[in-house]
C-alpha atoms as a PDB file:
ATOM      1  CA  UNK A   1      -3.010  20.539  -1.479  1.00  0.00           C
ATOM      2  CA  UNK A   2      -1.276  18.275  -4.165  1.00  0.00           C
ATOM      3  CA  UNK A   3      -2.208  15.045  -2.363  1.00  0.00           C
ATOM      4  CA  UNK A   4      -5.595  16.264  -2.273  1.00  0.00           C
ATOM      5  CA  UNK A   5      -5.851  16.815  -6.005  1.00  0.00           C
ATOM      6  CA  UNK A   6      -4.292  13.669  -6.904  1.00  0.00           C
ATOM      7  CA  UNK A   7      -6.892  11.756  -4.350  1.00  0.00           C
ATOM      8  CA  UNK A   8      -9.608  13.712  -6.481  1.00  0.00           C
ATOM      9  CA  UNK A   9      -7.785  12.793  -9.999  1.00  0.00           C
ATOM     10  CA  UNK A  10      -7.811   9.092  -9.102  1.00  0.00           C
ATOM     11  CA  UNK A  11     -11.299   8.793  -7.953  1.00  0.00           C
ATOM     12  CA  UNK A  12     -12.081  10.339 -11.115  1.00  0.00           C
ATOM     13  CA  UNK A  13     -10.053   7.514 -13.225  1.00  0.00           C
ATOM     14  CA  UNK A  14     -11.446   4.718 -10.825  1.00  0.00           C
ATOM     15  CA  UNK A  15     -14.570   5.974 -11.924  1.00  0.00           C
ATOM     16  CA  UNK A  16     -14.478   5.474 -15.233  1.00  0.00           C
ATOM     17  CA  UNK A  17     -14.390   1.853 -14.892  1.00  0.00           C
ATOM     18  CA  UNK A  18     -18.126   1.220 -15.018  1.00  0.00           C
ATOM     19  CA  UNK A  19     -17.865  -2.112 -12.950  1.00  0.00           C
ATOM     20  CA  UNK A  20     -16.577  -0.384 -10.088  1.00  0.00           C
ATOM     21  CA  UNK A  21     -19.922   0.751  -8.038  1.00  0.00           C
ATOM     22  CA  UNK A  22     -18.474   2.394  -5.125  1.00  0.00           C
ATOM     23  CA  UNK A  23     -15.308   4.605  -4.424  1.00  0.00           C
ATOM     24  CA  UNK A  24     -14.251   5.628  -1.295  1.00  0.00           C
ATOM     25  CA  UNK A  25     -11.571   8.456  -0.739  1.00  0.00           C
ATOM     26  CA  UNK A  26     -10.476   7.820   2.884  1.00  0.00           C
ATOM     27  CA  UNK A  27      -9.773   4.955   5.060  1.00  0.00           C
ATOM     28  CA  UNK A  28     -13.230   2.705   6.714  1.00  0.00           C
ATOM     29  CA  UNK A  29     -13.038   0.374   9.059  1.00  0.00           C
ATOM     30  CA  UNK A  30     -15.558  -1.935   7.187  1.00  0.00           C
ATOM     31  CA  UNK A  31     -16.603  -2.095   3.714  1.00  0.00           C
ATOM     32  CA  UNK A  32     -18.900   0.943   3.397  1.00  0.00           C
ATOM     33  CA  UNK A  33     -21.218   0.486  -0.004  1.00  0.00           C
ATOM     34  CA  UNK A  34     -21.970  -1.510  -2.771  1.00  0.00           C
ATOM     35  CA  UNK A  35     -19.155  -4.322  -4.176  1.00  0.00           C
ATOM     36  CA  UNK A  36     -17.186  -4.119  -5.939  1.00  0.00           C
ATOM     37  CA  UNK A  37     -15.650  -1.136  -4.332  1.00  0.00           C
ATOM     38  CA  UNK A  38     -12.108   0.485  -4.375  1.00  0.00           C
ATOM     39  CA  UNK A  39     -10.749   2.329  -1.016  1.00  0.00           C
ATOM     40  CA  UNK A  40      -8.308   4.849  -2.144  1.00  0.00           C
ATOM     41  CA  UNK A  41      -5.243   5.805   0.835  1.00  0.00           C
ATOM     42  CA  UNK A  42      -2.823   7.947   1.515  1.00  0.00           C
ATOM     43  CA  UNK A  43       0.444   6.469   1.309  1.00  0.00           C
ATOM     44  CA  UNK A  44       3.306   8.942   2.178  1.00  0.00           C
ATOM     45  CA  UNK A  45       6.128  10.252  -0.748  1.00  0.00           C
ATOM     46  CA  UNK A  46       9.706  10.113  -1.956  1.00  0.00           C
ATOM     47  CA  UNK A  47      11.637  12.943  -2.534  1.00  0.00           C
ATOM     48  CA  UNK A  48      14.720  13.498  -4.647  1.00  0.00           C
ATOM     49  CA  UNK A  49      16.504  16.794  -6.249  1.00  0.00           C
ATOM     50  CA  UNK A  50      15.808  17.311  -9.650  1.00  0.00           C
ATOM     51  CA  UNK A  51      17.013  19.738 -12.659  1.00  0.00           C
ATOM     52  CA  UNK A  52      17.261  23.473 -11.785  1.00  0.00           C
ATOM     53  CA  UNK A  53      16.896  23.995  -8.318  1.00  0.00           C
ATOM     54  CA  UNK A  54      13.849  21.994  -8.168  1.00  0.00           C
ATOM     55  CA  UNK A  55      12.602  18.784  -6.155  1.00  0.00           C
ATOM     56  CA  UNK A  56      10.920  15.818  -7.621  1.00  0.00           C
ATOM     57  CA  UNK A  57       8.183  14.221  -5.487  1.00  0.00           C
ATOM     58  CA  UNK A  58       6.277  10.896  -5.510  1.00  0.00           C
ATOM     59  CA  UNK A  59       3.279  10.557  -3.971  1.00  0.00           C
ATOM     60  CA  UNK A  60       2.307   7.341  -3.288  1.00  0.00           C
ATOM     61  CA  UNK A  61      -1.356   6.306  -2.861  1.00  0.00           C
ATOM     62  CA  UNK A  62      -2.406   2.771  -2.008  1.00  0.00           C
ATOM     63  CA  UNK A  63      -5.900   1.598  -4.033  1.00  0.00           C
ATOM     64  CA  UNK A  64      -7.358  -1.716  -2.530  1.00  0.00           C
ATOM     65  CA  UNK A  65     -10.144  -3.094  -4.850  1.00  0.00           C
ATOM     66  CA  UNK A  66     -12.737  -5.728  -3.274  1.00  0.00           C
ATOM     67  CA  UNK A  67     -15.317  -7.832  -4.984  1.00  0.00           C
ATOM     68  CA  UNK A  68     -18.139 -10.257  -3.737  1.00  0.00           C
ATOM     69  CA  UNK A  69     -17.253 -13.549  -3.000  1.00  0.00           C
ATOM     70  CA  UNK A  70     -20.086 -15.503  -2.993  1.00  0.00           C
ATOM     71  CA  UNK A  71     -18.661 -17.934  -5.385  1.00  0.00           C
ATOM     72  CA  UNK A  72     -14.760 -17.577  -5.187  1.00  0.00           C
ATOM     73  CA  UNK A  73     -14.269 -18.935  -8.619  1.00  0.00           C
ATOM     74  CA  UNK A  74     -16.374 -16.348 -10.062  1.00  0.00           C
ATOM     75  CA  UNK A  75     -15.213 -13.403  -8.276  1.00  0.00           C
ATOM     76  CA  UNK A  76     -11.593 -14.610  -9.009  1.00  0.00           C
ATOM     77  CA  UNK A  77     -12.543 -14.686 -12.479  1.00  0.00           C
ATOM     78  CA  UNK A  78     -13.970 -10.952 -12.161  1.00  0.00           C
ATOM     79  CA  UNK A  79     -10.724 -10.130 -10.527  1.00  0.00           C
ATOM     80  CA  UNK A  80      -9.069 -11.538 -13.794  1.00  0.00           C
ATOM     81  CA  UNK A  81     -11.328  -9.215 -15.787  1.00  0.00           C
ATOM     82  CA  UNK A  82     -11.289  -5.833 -13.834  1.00  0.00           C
ATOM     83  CA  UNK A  83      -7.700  -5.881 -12.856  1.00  0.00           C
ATOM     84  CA  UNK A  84      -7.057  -4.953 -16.359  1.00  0.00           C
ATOM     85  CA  UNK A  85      -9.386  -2.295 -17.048  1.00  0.00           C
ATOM     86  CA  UNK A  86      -8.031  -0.665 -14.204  1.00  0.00           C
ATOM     87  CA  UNK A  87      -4.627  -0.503 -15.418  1.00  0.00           C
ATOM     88  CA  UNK A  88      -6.065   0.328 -18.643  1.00  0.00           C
ATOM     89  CA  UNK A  89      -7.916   3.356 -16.987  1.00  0.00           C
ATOM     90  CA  UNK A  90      -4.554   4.507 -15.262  1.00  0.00           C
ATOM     91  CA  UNK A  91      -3.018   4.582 -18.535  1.00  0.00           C
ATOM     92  CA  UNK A  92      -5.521   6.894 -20.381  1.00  0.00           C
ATOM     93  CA  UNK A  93      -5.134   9.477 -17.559  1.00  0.00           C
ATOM     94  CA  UNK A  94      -1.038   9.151 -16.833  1.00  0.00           C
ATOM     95  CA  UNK A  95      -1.028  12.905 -15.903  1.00  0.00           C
ATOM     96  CA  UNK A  96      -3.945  12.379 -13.194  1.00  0.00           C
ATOM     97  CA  UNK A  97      -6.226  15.402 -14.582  1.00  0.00           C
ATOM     98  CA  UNK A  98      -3.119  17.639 -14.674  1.00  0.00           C
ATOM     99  CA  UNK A  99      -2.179  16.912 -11.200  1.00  0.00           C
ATOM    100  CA  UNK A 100       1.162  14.903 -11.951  1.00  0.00           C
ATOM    101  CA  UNK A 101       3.668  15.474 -14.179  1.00  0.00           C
ATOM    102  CA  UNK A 102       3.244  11.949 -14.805  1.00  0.00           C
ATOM    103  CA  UNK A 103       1.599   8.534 -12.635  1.00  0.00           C
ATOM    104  CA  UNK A 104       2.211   4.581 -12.998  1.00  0.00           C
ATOM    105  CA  UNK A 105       0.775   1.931 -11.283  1.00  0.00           C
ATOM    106  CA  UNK A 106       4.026   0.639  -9.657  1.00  0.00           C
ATOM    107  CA  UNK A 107       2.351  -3.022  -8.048  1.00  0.00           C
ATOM    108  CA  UNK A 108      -0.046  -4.987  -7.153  1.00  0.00           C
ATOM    109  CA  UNK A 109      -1.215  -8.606  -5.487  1.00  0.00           C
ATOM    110  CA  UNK A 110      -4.512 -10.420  -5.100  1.00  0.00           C
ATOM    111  CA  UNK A 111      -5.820 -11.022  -1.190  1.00  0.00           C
ATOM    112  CA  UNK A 112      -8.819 -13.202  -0.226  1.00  0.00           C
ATOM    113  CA  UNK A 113     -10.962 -13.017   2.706  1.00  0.00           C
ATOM    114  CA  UNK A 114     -13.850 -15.144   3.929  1.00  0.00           C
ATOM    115  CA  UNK A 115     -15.109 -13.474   6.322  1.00  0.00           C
ATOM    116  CA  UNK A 116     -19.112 -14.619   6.748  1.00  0.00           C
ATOM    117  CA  UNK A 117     -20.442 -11.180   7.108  1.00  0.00           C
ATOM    118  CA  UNK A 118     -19.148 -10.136   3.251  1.00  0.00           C
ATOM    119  CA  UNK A 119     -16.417 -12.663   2.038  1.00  0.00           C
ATOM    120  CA  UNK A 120     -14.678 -10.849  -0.584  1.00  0.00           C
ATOM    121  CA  UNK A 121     -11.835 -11.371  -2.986  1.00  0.00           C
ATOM    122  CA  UNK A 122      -9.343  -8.474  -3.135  1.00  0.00           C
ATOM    123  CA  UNK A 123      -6.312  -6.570  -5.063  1.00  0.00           C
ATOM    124  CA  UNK A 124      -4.388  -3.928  -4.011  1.00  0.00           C
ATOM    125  CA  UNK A 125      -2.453  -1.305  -6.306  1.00  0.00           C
ATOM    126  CA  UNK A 126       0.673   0.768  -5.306  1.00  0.00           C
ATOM    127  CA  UNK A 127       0.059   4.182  -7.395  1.00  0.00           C
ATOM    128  CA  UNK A 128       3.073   6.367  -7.451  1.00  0.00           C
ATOM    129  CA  UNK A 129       2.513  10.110  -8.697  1.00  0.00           C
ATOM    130  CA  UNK A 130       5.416  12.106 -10.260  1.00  0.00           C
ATOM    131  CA  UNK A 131       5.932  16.226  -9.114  1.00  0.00           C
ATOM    132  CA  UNK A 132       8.414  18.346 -10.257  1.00  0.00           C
ATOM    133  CA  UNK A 133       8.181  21.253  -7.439  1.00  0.00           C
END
């Protein structure tokens, strides 16, 4: 169930950035709603002992973030913009609704694609979400 509730406590903080127009929880072949739009995935976990018998685990989910590209200086300079706010959003929230002991947004990198049915500019984000169990 934790990666579950973790899934649910980032769509919640991806939500509160009010450029963002769609979020989608699991992985789509194409781009399934409005731009821009964040996929959120799965990403596997770490695990290490910890203090007093108990483990500490970090999840790892993988956000990729894609905006319209009609004009690819304009959407890079929207990248420029959001790319912030997100980490700004992360950092409001660092316990994930309670989920997480604590979370950090461990990476990132820009990706560009042209495609001609919806070229897009992109950015992905490693999230990493700290358990004591």
């Amino acid at each position: 169930m934790r990666p579950r509730s973790i899934r649910g406590a980032i769509v919640d903080v991806l939500r509160t950035v009010i450029e963002i127009k769609t979020v989608v929880a699991a992985p789509k072949q194409k781009l399934a709603g409005p731009l821009p739009l964040v996929m959120i995935l799965y990403a596997g976990f770490n695990q290490s002992p910890a203090a007093a018998k108990t483990t500490q685990t970090i999840y790892n989910f993988d956000i990729d973030l894609y905006l319209p590209a009609k004009n690819m200086d304009q959407a890079y300079e929207d990248l420029l913009e959001l790319v912030p706010r997100i980490l700004r959003a992360f950092r409001r929230n660092p316990g994930l609704n309670r989920t997480c002991y604590y979370s950090i947004v461990v990476s990132g990198a820009p990706f560009f694609n042209d495609s001609v049915e919806q070229p897009h500019i992109a950015h992905s984000f490693r999230v990493e979400a700290h358990t004591i169990e």
